[in-house]
C-alpha atoms as a PDB file:
ATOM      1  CA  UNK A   1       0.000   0.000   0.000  1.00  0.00           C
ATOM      2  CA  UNK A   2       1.406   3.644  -0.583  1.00  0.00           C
ATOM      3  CA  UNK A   3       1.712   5.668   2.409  1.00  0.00           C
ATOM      4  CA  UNK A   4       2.476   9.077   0.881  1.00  0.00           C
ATOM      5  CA  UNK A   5       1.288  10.776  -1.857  1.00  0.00           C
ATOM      6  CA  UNK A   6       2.407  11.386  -5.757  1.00  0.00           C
ATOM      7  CA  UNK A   7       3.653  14.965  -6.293  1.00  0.00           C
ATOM      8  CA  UNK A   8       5.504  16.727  -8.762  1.00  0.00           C
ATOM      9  CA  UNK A   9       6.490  20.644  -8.846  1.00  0.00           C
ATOM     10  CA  UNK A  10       7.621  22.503 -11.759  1.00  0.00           C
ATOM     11  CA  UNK A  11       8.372  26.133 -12.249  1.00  0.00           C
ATOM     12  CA  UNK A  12      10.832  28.972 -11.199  1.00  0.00           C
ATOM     13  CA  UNK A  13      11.727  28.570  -7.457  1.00  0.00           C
ATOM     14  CA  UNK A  14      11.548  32.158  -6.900  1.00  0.00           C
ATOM     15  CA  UNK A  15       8.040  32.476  -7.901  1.00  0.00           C
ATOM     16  CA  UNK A  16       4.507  32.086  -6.160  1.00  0.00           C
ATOM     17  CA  UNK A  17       3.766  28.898  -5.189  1.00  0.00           C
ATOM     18  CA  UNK A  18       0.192  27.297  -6.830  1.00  0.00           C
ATOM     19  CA  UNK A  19      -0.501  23.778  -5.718  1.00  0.00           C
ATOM     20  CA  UNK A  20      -3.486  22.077  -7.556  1.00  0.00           C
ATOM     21  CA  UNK A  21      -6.046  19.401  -5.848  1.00  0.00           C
ATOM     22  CA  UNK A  22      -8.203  17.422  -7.851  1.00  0.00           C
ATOM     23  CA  UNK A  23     -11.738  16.221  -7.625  1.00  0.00           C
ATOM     24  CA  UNK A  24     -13.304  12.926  -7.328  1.00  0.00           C
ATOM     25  CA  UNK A  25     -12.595  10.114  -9.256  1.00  0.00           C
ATOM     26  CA  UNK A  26      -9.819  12.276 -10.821  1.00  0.00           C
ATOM     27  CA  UNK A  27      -6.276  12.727 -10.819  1.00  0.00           C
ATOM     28  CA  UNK A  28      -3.368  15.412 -10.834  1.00  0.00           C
ATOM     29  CA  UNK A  29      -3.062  14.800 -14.530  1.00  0.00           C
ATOM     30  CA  UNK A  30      -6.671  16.509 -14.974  1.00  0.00           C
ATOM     31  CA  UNK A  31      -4.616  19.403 -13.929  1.00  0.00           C
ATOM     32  CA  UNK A  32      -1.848  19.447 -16.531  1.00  0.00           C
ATOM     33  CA  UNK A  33      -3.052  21.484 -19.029  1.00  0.00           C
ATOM     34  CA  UNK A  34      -3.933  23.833 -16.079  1.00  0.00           C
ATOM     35  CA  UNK A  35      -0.478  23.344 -15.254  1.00  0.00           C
ATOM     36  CA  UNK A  36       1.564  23.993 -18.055  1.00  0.00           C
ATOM     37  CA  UNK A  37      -0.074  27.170 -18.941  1.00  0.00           C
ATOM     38  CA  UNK A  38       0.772  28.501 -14.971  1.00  0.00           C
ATOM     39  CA  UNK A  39       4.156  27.188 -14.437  1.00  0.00           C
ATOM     40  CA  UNK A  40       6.178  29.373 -16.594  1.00  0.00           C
ATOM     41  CA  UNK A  41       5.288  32.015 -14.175  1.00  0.00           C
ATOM     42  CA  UNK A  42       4.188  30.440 -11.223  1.00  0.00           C
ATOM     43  CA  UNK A  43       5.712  27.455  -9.330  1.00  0.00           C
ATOM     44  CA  UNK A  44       3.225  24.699  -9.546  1.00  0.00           C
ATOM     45  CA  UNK A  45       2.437  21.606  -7.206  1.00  0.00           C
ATOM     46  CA  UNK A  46       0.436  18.864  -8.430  1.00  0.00           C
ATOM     47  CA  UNK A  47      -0.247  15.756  -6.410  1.00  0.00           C
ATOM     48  CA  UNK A  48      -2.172  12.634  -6.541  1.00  0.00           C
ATOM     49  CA  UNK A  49      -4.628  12.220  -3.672  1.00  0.00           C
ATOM     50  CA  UNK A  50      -4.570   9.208  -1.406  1.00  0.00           C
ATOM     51  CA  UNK A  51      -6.812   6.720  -3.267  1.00  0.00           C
ATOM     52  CA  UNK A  52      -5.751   7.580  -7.158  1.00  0.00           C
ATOM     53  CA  UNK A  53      -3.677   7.485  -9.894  1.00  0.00           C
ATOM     54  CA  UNK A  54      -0.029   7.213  -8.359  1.00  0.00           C
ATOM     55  CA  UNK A  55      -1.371   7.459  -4.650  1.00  0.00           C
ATOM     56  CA  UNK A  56      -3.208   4.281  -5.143  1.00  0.00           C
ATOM     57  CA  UNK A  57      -4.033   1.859  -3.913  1.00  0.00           C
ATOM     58  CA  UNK A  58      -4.516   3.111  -0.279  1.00  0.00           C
ATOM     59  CA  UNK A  59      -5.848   2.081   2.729  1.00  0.00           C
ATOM     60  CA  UNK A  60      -7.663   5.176   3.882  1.00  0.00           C
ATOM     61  CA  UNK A  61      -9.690   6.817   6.029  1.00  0.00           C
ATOM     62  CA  UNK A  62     -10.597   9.122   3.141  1.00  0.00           C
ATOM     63  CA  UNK A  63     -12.093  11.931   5.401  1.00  0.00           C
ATOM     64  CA  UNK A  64     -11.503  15.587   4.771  1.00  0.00           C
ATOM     65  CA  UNK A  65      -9.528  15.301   7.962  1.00  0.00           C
ATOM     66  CA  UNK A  66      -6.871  13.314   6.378  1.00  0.00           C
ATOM     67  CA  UNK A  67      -7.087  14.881   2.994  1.00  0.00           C
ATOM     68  CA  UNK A  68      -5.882  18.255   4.509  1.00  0.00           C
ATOM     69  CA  UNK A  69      -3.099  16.458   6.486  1.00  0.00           C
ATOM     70  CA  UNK A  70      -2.350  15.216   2.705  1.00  0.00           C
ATOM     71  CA  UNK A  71      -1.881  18.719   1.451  1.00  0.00           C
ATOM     72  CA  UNK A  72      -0.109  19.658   4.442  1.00  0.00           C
ATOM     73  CA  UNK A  73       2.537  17.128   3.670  1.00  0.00           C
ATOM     74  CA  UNK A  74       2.703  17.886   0.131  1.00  0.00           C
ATOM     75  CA  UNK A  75       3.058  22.206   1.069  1.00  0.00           C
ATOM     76  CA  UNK A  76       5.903  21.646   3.468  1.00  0.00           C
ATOM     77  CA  UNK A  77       7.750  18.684   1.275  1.00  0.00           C
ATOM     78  CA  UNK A  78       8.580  21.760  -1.264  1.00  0.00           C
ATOM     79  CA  UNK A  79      11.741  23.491  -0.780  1.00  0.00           C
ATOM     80  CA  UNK A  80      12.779  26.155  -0.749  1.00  0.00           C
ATOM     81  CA  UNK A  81       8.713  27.510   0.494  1.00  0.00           C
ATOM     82  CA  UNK A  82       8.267  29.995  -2.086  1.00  0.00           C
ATOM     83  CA  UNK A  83       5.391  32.651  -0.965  1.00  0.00           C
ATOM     84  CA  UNK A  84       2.904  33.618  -1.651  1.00  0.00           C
ATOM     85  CA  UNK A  85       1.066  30.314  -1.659  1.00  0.00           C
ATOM     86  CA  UNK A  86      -2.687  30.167  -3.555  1.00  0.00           C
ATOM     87  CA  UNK A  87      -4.537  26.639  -3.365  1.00  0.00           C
ATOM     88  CA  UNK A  88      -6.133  25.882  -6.506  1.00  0.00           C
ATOM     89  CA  UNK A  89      -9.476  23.205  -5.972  1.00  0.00           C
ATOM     90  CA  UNK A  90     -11.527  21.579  -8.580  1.00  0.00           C
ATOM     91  CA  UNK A  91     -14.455  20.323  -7.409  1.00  0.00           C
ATOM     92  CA  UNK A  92     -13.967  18.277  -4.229  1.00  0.00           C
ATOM     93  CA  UNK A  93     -10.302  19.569  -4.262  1.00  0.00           C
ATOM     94  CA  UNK A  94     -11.691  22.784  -3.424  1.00  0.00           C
ATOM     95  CA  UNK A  95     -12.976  21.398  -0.211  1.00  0.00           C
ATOM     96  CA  UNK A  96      -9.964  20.989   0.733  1.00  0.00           C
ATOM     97  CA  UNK A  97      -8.597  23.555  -0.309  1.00  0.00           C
ATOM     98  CA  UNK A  98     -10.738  25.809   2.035  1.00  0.00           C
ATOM     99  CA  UNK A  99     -10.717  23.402   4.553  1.00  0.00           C
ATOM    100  CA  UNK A 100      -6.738  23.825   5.077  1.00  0.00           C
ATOM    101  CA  UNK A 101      -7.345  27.806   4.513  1.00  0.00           C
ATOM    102  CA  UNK A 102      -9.594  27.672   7.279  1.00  0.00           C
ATOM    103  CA  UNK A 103      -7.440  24.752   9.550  1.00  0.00           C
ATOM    104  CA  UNK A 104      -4.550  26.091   9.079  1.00  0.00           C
ATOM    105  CA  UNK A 105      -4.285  29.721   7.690  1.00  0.00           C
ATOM    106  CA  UNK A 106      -0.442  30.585   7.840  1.00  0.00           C
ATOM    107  CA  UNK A 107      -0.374  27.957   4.899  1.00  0.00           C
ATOM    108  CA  UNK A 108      -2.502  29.635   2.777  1.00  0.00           C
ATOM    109  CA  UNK A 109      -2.492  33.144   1.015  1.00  0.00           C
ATOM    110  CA  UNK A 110      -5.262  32.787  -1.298  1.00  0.00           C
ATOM    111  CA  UNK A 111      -7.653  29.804  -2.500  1.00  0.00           C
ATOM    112  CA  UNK A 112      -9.142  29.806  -5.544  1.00  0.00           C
ATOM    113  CA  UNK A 113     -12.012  26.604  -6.022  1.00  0.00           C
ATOM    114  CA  UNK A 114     -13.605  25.310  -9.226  1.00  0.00           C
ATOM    115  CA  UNK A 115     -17.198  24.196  -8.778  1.00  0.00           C
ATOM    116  CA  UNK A 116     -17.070  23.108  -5.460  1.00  0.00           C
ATOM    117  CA  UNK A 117     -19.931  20.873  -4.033  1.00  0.00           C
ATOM    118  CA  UNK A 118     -21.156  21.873  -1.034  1.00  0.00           C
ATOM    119  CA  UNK A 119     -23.400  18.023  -0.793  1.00  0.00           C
ATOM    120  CA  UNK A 120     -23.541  18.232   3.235  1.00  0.00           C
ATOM    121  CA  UNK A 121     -25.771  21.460   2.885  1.00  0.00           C
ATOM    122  CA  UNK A 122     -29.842  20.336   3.087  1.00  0.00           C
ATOM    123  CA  UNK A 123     -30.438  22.278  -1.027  1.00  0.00           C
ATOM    124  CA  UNK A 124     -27.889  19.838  -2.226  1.00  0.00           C
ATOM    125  CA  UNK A 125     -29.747  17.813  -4.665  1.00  0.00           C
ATOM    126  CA  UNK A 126     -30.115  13.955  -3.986  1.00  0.00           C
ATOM    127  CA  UNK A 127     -29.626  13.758  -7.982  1.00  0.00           C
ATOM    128  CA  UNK A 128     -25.969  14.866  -8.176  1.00  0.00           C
ATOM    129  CA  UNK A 129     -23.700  12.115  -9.513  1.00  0.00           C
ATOM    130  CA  UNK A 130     -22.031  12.410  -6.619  1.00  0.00           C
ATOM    131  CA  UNK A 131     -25.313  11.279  -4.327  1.00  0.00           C
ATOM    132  CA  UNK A 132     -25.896   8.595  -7.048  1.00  0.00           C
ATOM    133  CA  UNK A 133     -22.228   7.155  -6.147  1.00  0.00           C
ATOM    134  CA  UNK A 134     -23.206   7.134  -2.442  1.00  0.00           C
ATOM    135  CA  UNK A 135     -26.110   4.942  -3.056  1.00  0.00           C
ATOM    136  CA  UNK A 136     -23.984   2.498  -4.694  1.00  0.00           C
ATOM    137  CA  UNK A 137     -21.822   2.828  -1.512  1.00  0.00           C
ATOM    138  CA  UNK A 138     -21.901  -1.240  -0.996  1.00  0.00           C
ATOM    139  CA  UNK A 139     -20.228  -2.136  -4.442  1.00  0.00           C
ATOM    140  CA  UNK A 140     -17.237   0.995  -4.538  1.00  0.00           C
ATOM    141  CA  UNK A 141     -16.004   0.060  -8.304  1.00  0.00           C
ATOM    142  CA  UNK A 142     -19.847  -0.485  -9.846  1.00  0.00           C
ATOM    143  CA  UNK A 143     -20.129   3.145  -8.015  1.00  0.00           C
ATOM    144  CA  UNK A 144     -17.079   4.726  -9.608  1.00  0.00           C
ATOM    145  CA  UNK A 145     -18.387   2.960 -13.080  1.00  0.00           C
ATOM    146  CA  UNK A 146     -21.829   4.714 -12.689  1.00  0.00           C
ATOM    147  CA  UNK A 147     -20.072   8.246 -11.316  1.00  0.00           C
ATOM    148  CA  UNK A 148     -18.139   8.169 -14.894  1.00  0.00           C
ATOM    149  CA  UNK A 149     -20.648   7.121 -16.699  1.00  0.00           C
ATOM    150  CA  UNK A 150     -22.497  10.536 -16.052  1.00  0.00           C
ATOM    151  CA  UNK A 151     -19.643  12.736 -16.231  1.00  0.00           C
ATOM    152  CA  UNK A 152     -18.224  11.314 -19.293  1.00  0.00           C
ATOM    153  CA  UNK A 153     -21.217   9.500 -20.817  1.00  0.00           C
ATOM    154  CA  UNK A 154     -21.656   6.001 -21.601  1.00  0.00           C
ATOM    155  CA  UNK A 155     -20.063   6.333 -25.013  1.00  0.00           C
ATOM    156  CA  UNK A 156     -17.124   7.199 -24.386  1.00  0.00           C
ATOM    157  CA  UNK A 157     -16.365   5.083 -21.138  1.00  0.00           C
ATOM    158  CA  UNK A 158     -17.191   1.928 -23.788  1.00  0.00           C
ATOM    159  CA  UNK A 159     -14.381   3.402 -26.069  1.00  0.00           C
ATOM    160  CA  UNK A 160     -11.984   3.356 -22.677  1.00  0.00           C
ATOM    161  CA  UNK A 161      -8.781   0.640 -23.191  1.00  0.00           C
ATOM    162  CA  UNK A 162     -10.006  -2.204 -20.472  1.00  0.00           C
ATOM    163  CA  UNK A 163      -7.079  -1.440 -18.270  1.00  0.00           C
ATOM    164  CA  UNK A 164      -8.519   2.540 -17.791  1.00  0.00           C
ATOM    165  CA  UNK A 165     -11.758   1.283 -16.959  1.00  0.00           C
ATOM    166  CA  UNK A 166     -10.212  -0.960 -14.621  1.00  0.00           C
ATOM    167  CA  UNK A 167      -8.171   1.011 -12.625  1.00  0.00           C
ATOM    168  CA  UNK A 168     -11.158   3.984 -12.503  1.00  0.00           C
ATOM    169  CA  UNK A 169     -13.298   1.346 -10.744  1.00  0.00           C
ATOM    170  CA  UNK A 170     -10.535   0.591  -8.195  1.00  0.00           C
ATOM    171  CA  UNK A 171     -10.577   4.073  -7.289  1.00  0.00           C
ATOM    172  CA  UNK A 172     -14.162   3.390  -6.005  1.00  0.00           C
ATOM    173  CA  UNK A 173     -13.075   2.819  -2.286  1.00  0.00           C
ATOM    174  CA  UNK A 174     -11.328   6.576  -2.275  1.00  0.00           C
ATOM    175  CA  UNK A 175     -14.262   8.019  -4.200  1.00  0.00           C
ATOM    176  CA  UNK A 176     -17.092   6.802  -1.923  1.00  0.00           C
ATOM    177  CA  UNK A 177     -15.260   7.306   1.234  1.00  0.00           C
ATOM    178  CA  UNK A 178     -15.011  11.117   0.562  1.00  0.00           C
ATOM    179  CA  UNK A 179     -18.021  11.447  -0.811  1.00  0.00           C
ATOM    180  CA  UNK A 180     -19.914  10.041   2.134  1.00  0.00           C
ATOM    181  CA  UNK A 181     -17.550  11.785   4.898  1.00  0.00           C
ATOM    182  CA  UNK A 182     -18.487  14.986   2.863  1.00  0.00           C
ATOM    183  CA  UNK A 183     -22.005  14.304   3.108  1.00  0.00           C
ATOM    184  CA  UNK A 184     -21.664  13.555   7.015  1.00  0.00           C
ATOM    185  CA  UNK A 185     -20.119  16.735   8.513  1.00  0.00           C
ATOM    186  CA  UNK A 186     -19.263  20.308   7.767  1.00  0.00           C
ATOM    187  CA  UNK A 187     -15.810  20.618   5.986  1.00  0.00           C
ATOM    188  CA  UNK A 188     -14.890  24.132   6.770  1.00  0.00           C
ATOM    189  CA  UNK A 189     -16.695  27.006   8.189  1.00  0.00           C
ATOM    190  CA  UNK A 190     -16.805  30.141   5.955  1.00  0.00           C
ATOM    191  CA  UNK A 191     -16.288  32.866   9.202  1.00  0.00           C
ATOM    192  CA  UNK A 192     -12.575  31.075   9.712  1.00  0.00           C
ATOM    193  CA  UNK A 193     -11.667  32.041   6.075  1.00  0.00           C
ATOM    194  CA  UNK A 194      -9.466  34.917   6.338  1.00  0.00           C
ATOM    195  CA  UNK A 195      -7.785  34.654   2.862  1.00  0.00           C
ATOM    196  CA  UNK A 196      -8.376  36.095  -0.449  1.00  0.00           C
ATOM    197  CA  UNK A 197     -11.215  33.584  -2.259  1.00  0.00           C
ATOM    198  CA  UNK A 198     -12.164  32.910  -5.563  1.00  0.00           C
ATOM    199  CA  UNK A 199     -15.003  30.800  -6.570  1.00  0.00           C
ATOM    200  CA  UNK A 200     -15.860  30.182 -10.046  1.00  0.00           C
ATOM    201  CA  UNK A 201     -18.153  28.006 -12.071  1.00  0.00           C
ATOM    202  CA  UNK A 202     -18.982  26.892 -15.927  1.00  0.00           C
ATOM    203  CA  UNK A 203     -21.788  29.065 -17.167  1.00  0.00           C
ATOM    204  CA  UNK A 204     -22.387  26.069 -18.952  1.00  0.00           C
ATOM    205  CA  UNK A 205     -22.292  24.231 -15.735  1.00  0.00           C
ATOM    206  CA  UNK A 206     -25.167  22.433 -14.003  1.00  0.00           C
ATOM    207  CA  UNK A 207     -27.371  24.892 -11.254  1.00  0.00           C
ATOM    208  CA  UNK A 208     -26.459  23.456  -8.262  1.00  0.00           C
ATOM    209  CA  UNK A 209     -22.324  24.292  -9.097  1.00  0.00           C
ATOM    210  CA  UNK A 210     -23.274  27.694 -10.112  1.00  0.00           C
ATOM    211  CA  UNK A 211     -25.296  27.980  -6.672  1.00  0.00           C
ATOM    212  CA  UNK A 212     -22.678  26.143  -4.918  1.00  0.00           C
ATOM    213  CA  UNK A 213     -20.063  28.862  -6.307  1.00  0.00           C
ATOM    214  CA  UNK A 214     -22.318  31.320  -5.444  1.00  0.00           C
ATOM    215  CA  UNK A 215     -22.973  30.505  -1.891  1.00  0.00           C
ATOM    216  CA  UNK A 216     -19.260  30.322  -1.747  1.00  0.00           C
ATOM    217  CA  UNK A 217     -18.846  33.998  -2.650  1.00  0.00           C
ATOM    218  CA  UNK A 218     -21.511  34.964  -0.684  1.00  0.00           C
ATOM    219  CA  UNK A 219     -20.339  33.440   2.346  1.00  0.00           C
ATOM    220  CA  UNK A 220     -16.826  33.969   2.511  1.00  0.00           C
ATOM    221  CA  UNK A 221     -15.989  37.418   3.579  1.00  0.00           C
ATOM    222  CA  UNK A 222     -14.609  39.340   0.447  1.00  0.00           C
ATOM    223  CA  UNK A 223     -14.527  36.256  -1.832  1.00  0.00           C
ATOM    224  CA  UNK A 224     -14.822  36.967  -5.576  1.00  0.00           C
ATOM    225  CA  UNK A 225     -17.491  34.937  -7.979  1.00  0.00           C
ATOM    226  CA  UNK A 226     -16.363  34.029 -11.512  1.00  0.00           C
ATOM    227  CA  UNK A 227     -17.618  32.152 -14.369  1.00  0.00           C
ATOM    228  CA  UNK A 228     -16.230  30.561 -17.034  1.00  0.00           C
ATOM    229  CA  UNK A 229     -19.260  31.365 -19.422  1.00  0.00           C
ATOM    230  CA  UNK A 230     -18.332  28.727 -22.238  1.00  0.00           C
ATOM    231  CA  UNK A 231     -17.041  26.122 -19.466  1.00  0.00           C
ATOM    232  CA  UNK A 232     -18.790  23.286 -17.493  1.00  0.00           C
ATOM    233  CA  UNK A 233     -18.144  21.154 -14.758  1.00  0.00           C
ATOM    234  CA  UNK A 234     -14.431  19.959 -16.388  1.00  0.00           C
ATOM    235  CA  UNK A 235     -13.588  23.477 -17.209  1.00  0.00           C
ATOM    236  CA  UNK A 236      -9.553  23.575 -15.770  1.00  0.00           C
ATOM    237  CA  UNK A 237      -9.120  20.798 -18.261  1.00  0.00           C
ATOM    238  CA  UNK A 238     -11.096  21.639 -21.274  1.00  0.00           C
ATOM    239  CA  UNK A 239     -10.715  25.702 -20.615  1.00  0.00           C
ATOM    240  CA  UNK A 240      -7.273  25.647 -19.240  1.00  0.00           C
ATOM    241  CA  UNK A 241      -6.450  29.032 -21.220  1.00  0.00           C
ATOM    242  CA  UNK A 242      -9.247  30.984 -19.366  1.00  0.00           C
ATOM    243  CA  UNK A 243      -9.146  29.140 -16.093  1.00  0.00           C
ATOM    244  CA  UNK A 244      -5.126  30.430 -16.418  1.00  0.00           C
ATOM    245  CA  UNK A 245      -5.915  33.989 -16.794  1.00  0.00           C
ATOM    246  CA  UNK A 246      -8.421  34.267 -14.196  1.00  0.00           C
ATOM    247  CA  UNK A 247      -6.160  32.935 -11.802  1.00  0.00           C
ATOM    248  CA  UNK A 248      -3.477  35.040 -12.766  1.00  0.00           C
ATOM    249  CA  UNK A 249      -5.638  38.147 -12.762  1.00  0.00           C
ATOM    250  CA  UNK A 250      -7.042  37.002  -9.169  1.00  0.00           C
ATOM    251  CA  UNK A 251      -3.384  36.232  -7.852  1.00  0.00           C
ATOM    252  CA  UNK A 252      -2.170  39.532  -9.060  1.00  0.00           C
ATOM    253  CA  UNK A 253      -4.692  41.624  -8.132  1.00  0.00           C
ATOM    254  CA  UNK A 254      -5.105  40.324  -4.514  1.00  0.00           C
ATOM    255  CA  UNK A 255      -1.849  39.291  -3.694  1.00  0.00           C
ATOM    256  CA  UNK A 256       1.931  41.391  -3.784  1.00  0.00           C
ATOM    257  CA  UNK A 257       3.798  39.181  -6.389  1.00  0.00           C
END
């Protein structure tokens, strides 16, 4: 079993430091494109968390609890610490993103989250494909099969090489544990958020991400709300370009770089 997690960093030392956290059922190279169009001014952290890709498998717990001790491990394993330091969450990554923000604030200068779900709050739909991977909680890889399904469509997970499919349903354990932890308690409390904040959202994006942005924004004292009109729930990786710029602008605008 792997006990730490896969990172890599790339960029000029002397610059600020960006780390990236993935979603669900996702892994750091969802963030490449992202990435490569940051790190030639921005030093950039990527990381596999515990359950895929190159952190798997793992044995868990898969609680935000231990996902933030995750980040924490992958922040402080960077030398030398450049500053300032801007989280970068899509999706459930930017749960934990906020969660360190508010945990542990001298990490964190800024956070900036990508269609965030906020599934423990009662508006949360029951629909999400996240809720629909909970109900399959008993069978973990049938629930990561049904949780792509939806995001990708049934099309092209058929078109998959067997070996993808394969090791996406083995990252069922990782997927459902979050998921249901996320469901079961509060993750971070918006008053303890004392950083810079940007949310933003596809405007091609389902309503409850646009709402969950939104609450963000609202909630979060001086948080900004963006949208990526032409983007949707994938938007780092299909909109990398824009995504870039908007973090840039944020980061430069907020922050003394």
């Amino acid at each position: 079993m792997i006990d730490e997690m896969w990172a890599a960093t790339t960029g000029p030392t002397d610059g600020p430091h960006l780390v990236l956290v993935h979603g669900s059922l996702d892994r750091s190279a969802g963030l490449l494109k992202l990435s490569r169009r940051l790190d030639d001014r921005f030093r950039v952290t990527r990381y596999d968390r515990r359950g895929y890709g190159r952190s798997a498998p793992h044995p868990g717990p898969f609680g935000i609890d231990h996902q933030v001790a995750d980040l924490i491990d992958v922040i402080e394993s960077v030398e030398p610490a450049a500053r300032p330091r801007v989280v970068i969450g899509h999706s459930y990554g930017g749960n934990v993103a906020l969660a360190l923000a508010a945990r542990r604030p001298e990490l964190v200068d800024a956070v900036v989250t990508y269609e965030t779900p906020l599934s423990w709050r009662p508006w949360w739909p029951g629909t999400s494909a996240g809720a629909d991977a909970v109900a399959l909680r008993a069978d973990p890889c049938e629930a990561a099969e049904r949780f792509m399904r939806r995001l990708i469509g049934d099309e092209r997970w058929e078109r998959l090489p067997p070996s993808t499919r394969k090791s996406r349903r083995a990252e069922g354990p990782a997927m459902v544990g979050e998921l249901i932890d996320l469901r079961a308690s509060t993750p971070w409390e918006p008053g303890l958020i004392g950083v810079p904040v940007m949310a933003m959202y596809g405007g091609k994006g389902q309503d409850h991400h646009r709402l969950g942005a939104a609450a963000i924004a609202a909630e979060v004292h001086g948080a900004e709300l963006v949208s990526l009109d032409d983007a949707s729930h994938p938007g780092p990786n299909t909109h990398p370009d824009e995504t870039a710029a908007e973090i840039e602008r944020f980061i430069r605008s907020r922050l003394a770089t």
